[in-house]
C-alpha atoms as a PDB file:
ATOM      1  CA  UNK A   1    -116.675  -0.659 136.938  1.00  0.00           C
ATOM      2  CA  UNK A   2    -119.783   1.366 138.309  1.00  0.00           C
ATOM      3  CA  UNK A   3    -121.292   4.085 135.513  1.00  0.00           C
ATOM      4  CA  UNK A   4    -121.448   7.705 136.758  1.00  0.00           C
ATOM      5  CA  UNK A   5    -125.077   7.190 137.312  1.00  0.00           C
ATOM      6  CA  UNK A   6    -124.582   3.952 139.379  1.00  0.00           C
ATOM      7  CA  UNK A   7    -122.023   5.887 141.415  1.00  0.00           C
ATOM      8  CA  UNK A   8    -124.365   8.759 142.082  1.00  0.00           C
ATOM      9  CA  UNK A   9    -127.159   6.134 142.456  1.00  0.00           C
ATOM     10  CA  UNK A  10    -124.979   4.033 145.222  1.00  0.00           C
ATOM     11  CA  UNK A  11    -124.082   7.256 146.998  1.00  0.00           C
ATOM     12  CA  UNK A  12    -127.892   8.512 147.156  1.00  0.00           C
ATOM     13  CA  UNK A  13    -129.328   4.880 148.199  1.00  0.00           C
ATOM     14  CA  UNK A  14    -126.045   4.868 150.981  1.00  0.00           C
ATOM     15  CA  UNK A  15    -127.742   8.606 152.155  1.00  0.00           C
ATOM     16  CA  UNK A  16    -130.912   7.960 151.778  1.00  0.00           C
ATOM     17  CA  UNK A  17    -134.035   6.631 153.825  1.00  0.00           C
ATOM     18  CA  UNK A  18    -136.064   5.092 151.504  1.00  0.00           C
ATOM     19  CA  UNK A  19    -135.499   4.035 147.212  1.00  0.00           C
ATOM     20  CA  UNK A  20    -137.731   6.895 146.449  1.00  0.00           C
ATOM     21  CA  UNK A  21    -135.582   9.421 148.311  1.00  0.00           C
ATOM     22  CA  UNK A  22    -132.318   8.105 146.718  1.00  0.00           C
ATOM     23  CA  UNK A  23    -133.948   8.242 143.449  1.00  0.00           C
ATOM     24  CA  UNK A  24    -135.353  11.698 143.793  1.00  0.00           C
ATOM     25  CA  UNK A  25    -131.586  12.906 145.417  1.00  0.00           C
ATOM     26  CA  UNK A  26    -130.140  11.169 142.361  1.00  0.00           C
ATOM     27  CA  UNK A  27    -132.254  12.274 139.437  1.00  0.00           C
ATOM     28  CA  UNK A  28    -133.007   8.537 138.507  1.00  0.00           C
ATOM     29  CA  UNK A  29    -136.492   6.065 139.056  1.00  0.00           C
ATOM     30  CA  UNK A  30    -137.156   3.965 141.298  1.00  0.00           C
ATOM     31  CA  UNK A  31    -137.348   1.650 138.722  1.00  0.00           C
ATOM     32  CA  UNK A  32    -133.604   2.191 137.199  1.00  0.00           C
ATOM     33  CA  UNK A  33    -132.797   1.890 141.150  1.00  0.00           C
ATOM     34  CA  UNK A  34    -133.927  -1.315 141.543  1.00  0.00           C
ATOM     35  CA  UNK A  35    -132.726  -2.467 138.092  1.00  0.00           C
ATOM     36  CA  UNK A  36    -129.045  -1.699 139.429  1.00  0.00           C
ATOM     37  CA  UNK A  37    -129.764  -3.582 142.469  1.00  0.00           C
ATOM     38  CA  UNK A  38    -129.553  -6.743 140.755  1.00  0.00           C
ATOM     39  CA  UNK A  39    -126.584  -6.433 139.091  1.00  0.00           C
ATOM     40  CA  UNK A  40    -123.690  -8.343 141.335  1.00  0.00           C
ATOM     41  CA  UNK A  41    -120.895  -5.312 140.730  1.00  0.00           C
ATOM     42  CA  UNK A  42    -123.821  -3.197 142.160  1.00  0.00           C
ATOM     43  CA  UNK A  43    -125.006  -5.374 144.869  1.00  0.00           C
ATOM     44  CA  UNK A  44    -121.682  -5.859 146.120  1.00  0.00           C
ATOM     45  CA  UNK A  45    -120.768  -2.163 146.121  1.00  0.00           C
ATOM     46  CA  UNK A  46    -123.834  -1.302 147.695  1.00  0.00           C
ATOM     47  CA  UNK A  47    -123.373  -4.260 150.163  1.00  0.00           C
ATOM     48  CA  UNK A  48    -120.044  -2.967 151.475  1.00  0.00           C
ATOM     49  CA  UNK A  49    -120.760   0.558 151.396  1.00  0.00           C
ATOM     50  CA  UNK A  50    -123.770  -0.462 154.065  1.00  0.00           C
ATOM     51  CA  UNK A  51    -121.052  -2.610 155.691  1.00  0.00           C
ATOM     52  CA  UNK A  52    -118.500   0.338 155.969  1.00  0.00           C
ATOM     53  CA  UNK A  53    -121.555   2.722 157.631  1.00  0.00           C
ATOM     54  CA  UNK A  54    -122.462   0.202 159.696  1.00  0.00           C
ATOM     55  CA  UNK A  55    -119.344  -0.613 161.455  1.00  0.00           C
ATOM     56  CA  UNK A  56    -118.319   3.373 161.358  1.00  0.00           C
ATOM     57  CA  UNK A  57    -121.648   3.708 163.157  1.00  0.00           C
ATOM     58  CA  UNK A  58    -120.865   1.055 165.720  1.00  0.00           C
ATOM     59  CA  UNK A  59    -117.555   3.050 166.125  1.00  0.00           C
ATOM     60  CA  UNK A  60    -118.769   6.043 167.020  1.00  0.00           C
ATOM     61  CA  UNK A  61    -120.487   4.518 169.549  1.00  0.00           C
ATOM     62  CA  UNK A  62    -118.436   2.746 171.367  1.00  0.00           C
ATOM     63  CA  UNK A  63    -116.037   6.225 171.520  1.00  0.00           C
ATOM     64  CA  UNK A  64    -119.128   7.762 173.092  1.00  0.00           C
ATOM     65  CA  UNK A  65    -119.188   4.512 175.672  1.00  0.00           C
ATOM     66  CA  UNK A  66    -116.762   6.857 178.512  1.00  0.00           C
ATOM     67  CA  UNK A  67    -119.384   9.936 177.990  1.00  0.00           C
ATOM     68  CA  UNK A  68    -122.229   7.694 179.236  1.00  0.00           C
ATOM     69  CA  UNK A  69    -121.044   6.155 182.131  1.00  0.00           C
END
């Protein structure tokens, strides 16, 4: 189970354009960022939550397909 600090970490880095943005949105350093990269729980979490944005991203386009034609 994810800290409160890796959840607000994993929600910044999900928002975010860069580490250094995430860390500054989540109050934490780049450094702690990277730290709970490379822990697997972590990883994965962050993994899927790019997976989920991804795909809803890929969604939203394809309902925008009819509006282009």
């Amino acid at each position: 189970m994810l800290t409160a600090n890796q959840r607000k970490a994993l929600a910044a880095l999900l928002a975010s354009k860069s580490r250094v943005d995430a860390a500054r949105v989540c109050g934490l350093s780049t450094k702690t960022l990277q730290g709970y990269e490379k822990l697997p729980e972590f990883a994965e979490a962050l993994e899927k939550g790019r997976r989920e944005a991804l795909a809803d991203a890929a969604h939203r386009l394809q309902e925008m397909r009819p509006l282009l034609n």
